[in-house]
PDB file of N, CA and C in Angstrom:
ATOM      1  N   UNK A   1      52.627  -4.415  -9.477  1.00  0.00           N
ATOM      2  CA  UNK A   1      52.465  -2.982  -9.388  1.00  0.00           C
ATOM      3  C   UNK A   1      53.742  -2.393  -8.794  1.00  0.00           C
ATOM      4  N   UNK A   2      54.444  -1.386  -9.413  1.00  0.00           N
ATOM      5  CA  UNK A   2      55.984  -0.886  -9.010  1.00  0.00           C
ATOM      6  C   UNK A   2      55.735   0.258  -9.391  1.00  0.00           C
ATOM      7  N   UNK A   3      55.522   1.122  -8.129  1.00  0.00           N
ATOM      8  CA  UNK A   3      55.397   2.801  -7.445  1.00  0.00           C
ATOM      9  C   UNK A   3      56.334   3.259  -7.211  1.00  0.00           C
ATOM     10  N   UNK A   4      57.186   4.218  -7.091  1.00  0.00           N
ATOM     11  CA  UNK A   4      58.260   5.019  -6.415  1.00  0.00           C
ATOM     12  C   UNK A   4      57.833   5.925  -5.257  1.00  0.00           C
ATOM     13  N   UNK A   5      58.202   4.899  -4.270  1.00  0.00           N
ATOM     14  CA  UNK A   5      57.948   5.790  -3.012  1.00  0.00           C
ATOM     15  C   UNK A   5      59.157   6.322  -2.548  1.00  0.00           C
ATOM     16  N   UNK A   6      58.552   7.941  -2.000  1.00  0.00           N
ATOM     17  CA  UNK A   6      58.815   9.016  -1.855  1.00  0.00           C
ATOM     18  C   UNK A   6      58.765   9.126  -0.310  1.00  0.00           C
ATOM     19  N   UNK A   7      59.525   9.607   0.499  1.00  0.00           N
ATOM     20  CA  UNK A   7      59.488   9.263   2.033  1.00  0.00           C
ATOM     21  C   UNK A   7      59.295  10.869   2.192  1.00  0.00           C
ATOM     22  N   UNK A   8      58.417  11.042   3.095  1.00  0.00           N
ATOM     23  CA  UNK A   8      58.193  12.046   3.329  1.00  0.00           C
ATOM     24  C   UNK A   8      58.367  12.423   5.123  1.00  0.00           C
ATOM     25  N   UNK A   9      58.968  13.445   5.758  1.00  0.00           N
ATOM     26  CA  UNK A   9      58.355  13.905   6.903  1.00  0.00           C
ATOM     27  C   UNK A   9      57.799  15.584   7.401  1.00  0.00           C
ATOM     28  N   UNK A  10      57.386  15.597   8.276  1.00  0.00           N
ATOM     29  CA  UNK A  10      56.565  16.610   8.734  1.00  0.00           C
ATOM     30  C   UNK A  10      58.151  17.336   9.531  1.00  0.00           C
ATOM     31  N   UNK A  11      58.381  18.420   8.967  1.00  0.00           N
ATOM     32  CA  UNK A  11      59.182  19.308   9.850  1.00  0.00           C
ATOM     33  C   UNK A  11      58.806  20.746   9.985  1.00  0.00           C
ATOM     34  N   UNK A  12      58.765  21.042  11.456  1.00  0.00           N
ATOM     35  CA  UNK A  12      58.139  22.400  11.653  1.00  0.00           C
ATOM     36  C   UNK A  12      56.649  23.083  10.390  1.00  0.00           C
ATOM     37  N   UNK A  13      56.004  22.186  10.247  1.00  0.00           N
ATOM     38  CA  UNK A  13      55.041  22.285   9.625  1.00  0.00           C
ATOM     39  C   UNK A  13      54.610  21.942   8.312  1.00  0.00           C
ATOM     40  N   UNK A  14      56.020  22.181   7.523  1.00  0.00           N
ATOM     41  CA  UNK A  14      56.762  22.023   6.171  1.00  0.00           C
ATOM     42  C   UNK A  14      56.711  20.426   5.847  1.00  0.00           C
ATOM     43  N   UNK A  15      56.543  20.435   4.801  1.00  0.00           N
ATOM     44  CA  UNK A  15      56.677  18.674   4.537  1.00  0.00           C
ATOM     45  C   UNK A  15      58.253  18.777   3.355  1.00  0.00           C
ATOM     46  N   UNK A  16      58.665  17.889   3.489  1.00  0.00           N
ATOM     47  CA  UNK A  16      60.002  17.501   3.202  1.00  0.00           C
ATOM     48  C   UNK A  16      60.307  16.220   2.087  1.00  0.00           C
ATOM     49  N   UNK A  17      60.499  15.791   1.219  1.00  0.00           N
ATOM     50  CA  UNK A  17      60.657  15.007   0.232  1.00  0.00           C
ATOM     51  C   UNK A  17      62.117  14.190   0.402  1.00  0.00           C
ATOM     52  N   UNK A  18      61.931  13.324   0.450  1.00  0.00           N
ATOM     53  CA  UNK A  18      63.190  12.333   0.165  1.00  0.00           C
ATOM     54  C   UNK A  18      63.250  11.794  -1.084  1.00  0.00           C
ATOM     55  N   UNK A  19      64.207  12.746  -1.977  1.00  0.00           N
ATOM     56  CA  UNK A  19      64.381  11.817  -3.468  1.00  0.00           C
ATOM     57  C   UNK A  19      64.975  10.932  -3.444  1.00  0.00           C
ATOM     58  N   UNK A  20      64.692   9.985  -4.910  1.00  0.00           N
ATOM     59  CA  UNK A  20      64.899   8.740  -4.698  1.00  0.00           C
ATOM     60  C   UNK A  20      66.869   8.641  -4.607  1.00  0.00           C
ATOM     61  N   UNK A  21      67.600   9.983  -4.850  1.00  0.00           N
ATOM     62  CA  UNK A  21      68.925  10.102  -5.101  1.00  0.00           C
ATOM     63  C   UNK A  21      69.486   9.762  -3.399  1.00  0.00           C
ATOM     64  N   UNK A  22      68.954  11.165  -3.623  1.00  0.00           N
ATOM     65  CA  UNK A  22      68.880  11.020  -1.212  1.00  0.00           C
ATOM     66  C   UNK A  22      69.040   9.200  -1.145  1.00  0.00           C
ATOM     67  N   UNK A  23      67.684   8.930  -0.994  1.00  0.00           N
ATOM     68  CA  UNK A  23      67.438   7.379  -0.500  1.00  0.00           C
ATOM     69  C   UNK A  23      68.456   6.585  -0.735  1.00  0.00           C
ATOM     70  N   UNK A  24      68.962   6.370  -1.838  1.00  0.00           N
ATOM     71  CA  UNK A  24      70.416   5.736  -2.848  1.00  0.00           C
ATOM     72  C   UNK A  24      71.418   5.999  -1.977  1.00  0.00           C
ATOM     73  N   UNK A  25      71.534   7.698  -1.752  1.00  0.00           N
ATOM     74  CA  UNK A  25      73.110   7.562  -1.167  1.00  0.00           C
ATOM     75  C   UNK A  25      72.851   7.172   0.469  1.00  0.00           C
ATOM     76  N   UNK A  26      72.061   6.978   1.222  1.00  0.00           N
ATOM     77  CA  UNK A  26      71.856   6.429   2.485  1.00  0.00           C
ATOM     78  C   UNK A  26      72.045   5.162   2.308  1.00  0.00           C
ATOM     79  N   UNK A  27      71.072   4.381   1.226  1.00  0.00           N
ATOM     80  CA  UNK A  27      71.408   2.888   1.229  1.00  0.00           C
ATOM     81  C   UNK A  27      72.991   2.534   1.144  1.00  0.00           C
ATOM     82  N   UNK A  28      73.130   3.291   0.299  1.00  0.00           N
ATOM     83  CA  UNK A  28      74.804   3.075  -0.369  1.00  0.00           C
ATOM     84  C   UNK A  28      75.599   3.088   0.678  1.00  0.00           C
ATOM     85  N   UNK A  29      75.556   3.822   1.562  1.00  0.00           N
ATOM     86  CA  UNK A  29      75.944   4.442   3.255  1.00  0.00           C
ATOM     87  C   UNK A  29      76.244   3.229   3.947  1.00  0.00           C
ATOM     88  N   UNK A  30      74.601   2.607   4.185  1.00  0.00           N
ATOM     89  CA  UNK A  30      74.347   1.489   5.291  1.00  0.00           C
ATOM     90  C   UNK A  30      75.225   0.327   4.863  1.00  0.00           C
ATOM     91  N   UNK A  31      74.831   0.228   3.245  1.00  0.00           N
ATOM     92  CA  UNK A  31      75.790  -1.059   2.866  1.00  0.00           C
ATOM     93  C   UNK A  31      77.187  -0.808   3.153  1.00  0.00           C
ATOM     94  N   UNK A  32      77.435   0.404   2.520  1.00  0.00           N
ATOM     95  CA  UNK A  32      79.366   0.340   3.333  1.00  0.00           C
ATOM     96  C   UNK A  32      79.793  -0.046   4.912  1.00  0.00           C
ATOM     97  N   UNK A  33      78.829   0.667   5.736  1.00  0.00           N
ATOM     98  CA  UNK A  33      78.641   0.085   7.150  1.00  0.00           C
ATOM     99  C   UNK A  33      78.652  -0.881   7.128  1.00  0.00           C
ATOM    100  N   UNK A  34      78.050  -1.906   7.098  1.00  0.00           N
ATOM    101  CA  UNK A  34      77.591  -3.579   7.082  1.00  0.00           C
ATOM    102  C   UNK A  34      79.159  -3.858   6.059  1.00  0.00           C
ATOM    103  N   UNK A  35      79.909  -3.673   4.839  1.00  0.00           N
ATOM    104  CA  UNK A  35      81.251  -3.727   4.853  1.00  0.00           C
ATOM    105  C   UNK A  35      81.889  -4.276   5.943  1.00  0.00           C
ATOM    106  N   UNK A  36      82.269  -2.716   5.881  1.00  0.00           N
ATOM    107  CA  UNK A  36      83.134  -2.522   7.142  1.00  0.00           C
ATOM    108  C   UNK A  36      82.838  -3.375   8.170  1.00  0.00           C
ATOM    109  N   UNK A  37      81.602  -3.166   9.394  1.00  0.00           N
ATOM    110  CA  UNK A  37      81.369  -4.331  10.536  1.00  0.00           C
ATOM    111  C   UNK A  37      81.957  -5.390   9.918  1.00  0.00           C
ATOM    112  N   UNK A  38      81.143  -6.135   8.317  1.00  0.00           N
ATOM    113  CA  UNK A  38      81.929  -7.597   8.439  1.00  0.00           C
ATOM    114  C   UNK A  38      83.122  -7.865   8.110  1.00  0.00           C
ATOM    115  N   UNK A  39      84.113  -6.944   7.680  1.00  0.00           N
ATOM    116  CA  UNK A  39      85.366  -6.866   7.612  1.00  0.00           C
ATOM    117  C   UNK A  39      85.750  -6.999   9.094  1.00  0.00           C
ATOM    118  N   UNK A  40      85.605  -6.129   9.899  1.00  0.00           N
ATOM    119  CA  UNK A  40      85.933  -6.675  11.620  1.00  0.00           C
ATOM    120  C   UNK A  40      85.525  -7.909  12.011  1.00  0.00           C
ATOM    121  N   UNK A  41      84.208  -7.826  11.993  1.00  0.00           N
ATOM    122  CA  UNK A  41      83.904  -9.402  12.607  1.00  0.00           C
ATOM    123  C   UNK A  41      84.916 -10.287  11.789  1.00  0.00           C
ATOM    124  N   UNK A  42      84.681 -10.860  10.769  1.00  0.00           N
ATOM    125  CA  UNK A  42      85.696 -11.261  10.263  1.00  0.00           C
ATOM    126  C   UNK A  42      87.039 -11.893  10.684  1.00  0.00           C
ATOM    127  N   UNK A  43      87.916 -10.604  11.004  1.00  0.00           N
ATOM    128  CA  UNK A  43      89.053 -10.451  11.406  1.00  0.00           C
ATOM    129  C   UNK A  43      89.181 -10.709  12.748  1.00  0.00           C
ATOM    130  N   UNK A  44      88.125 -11.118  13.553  1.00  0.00           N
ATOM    131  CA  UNK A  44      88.098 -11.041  15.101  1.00  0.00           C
ATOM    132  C   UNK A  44      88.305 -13.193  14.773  1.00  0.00           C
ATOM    133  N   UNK A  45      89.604 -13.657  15.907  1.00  0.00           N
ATOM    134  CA  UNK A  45      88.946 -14.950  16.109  1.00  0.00           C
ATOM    135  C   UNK A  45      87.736 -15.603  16.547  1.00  0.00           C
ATOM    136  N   UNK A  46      86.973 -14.562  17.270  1.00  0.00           N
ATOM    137  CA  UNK A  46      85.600 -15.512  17.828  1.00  0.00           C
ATOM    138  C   UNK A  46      84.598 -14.546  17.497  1.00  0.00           C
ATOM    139  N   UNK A  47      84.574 -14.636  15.894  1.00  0.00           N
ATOM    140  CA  UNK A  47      83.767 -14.122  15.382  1.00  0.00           C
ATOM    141  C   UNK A  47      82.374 -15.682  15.024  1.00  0.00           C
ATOM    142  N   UNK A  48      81.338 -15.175  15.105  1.00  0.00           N
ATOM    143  CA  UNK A  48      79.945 -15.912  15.152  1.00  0.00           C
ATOM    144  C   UNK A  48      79.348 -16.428  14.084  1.00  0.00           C
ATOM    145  N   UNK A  49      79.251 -17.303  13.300  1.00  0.00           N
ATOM    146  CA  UNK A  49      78.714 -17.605  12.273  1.00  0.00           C
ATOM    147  C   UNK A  49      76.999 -17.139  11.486  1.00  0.00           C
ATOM    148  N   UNK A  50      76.482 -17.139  12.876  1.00  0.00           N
ATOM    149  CA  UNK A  50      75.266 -16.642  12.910  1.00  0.00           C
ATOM    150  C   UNK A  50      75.314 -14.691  12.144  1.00  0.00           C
ATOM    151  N   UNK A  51      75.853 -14.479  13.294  1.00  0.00           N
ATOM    152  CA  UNK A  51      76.071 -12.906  12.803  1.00  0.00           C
ATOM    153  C   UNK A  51      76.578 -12.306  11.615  1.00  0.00           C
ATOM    154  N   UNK A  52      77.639 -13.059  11.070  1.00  0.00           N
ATOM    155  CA  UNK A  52      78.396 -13.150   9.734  1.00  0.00           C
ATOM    156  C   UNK A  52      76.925 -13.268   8.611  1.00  0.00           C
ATOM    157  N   UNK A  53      76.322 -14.409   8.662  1.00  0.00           N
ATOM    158  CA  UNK A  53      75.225 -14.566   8.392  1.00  0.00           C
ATOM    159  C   UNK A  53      74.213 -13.842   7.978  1.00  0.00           C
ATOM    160  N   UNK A  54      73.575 -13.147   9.090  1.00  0.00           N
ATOM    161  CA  UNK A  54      72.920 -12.411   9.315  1.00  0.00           C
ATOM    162  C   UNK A  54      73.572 -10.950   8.634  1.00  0.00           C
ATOM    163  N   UNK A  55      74.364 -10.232   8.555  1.00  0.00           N
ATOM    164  CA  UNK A  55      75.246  -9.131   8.198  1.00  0.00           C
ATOM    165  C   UNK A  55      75.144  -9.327   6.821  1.00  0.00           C
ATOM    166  N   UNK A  56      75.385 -10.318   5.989  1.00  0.00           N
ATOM    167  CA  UNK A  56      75.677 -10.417   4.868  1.00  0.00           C
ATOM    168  C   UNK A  56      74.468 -10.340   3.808  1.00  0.00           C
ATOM    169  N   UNK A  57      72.808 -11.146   4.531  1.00  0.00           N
ATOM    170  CA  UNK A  57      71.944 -11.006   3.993  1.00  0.00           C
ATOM    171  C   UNK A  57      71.328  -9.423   4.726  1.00  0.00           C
ATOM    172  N   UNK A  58      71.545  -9.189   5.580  1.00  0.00           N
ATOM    173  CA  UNK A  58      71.255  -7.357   5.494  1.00  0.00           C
ATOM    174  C   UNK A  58      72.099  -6.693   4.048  1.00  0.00           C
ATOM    175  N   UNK A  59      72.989  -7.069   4.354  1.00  0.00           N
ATOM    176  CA  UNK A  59      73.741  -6.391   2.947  1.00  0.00           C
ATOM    177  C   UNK A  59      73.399  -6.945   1.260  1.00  0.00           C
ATOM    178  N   UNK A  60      72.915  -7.939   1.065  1.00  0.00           N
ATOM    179  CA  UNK A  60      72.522  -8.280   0.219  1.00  0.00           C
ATOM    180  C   UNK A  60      70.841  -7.927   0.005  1.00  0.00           C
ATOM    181  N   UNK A  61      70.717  -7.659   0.887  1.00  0.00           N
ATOM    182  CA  UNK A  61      68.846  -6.912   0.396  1.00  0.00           C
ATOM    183  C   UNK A  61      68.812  -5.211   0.639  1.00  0.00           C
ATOM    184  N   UNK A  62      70.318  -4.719   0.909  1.00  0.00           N
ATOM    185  CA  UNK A  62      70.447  -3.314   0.677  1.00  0.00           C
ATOM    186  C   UNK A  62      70.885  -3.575  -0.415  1.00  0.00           C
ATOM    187  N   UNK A  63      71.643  -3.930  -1.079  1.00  0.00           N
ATOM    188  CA  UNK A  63      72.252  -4.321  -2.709  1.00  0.00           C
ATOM    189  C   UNK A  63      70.951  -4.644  -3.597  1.00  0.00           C
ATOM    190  N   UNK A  64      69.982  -5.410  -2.978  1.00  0.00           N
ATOM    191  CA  UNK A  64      68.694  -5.543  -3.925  1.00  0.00           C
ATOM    192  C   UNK A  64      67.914  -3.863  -4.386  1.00  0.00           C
ATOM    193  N   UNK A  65      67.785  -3.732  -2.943  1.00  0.00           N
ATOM    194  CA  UNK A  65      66.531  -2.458  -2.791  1.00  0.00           C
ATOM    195  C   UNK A  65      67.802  -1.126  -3.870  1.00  0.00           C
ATOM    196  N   UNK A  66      68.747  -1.542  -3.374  1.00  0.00           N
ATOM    197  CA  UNK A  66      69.735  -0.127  -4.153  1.00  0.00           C
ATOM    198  C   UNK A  66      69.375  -0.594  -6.000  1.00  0.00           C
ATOM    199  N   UNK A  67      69.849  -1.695  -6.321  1.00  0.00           N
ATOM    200  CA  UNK A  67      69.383  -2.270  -7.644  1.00  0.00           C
ATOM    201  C   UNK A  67      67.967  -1.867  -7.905  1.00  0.00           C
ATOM    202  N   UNK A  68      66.873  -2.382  -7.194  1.00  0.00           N
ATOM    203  CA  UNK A  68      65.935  -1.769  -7.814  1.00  0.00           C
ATOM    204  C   UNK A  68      65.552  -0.505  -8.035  1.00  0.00           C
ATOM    205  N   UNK A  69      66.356   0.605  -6.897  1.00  0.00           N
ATOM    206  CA  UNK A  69      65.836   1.452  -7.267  1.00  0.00           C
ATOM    207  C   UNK A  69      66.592   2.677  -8.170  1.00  0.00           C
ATOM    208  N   UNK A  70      68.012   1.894  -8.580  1.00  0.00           N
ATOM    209  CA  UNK A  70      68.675   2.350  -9.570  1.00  0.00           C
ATOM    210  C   UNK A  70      67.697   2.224 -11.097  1.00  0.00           C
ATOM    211  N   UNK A  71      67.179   0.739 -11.033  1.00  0.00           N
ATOM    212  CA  UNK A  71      66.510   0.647 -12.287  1.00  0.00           C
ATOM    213  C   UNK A  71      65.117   0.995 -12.597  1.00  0.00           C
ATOM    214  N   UNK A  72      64.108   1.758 -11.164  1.00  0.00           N
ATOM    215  CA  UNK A  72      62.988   2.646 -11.023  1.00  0.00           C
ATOM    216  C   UNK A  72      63.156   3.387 -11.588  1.00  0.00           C
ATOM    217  N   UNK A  73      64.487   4.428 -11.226  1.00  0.00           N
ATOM    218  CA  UNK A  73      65.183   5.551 -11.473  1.00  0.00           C
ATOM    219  C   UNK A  73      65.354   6.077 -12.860  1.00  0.00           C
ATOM    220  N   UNK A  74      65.840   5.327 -13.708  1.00  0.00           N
ATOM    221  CA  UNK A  74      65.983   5.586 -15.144  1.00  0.00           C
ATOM    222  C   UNK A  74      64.999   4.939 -15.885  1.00  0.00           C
TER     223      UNK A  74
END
């Protein structure tokens, strides 16, 4: 079952819609963040294997969720 959820919040009474475009360019956002950090870590000598790690599969399941919801989308 594959829904398109719609994030919604309550502001000053008003309810507010997060399209799925919105959502895209935030993901798109976070993944450049997570970039960048592992470009530093990286570049640092006592940089952590763990963290490298960890950074890369955050960024690879923002690359998923962005994929899927490029292909929700159309």
């Amino acid at each position: 079952m594959t829904r398109r959820r719609i994030r919604r919040r309550e502001t000053k009474g008003r309810t507010c819609a997060m399209t799925v475009q919105t959502h895209l360019a935030a993901l798109e956002e976070k993944h450049s963040e997570l970039e960048r950090k592992l470009h530093d870590i990286m570049a640092s000598p006592s940089s952590h294997d763990q963290e490298i790690a960890s950074i890369k599969r955050r960024k690879l399941h923002l690359k998923d969720e962005i994929e899927r919801l490029h292909h929700s989308a159309n």
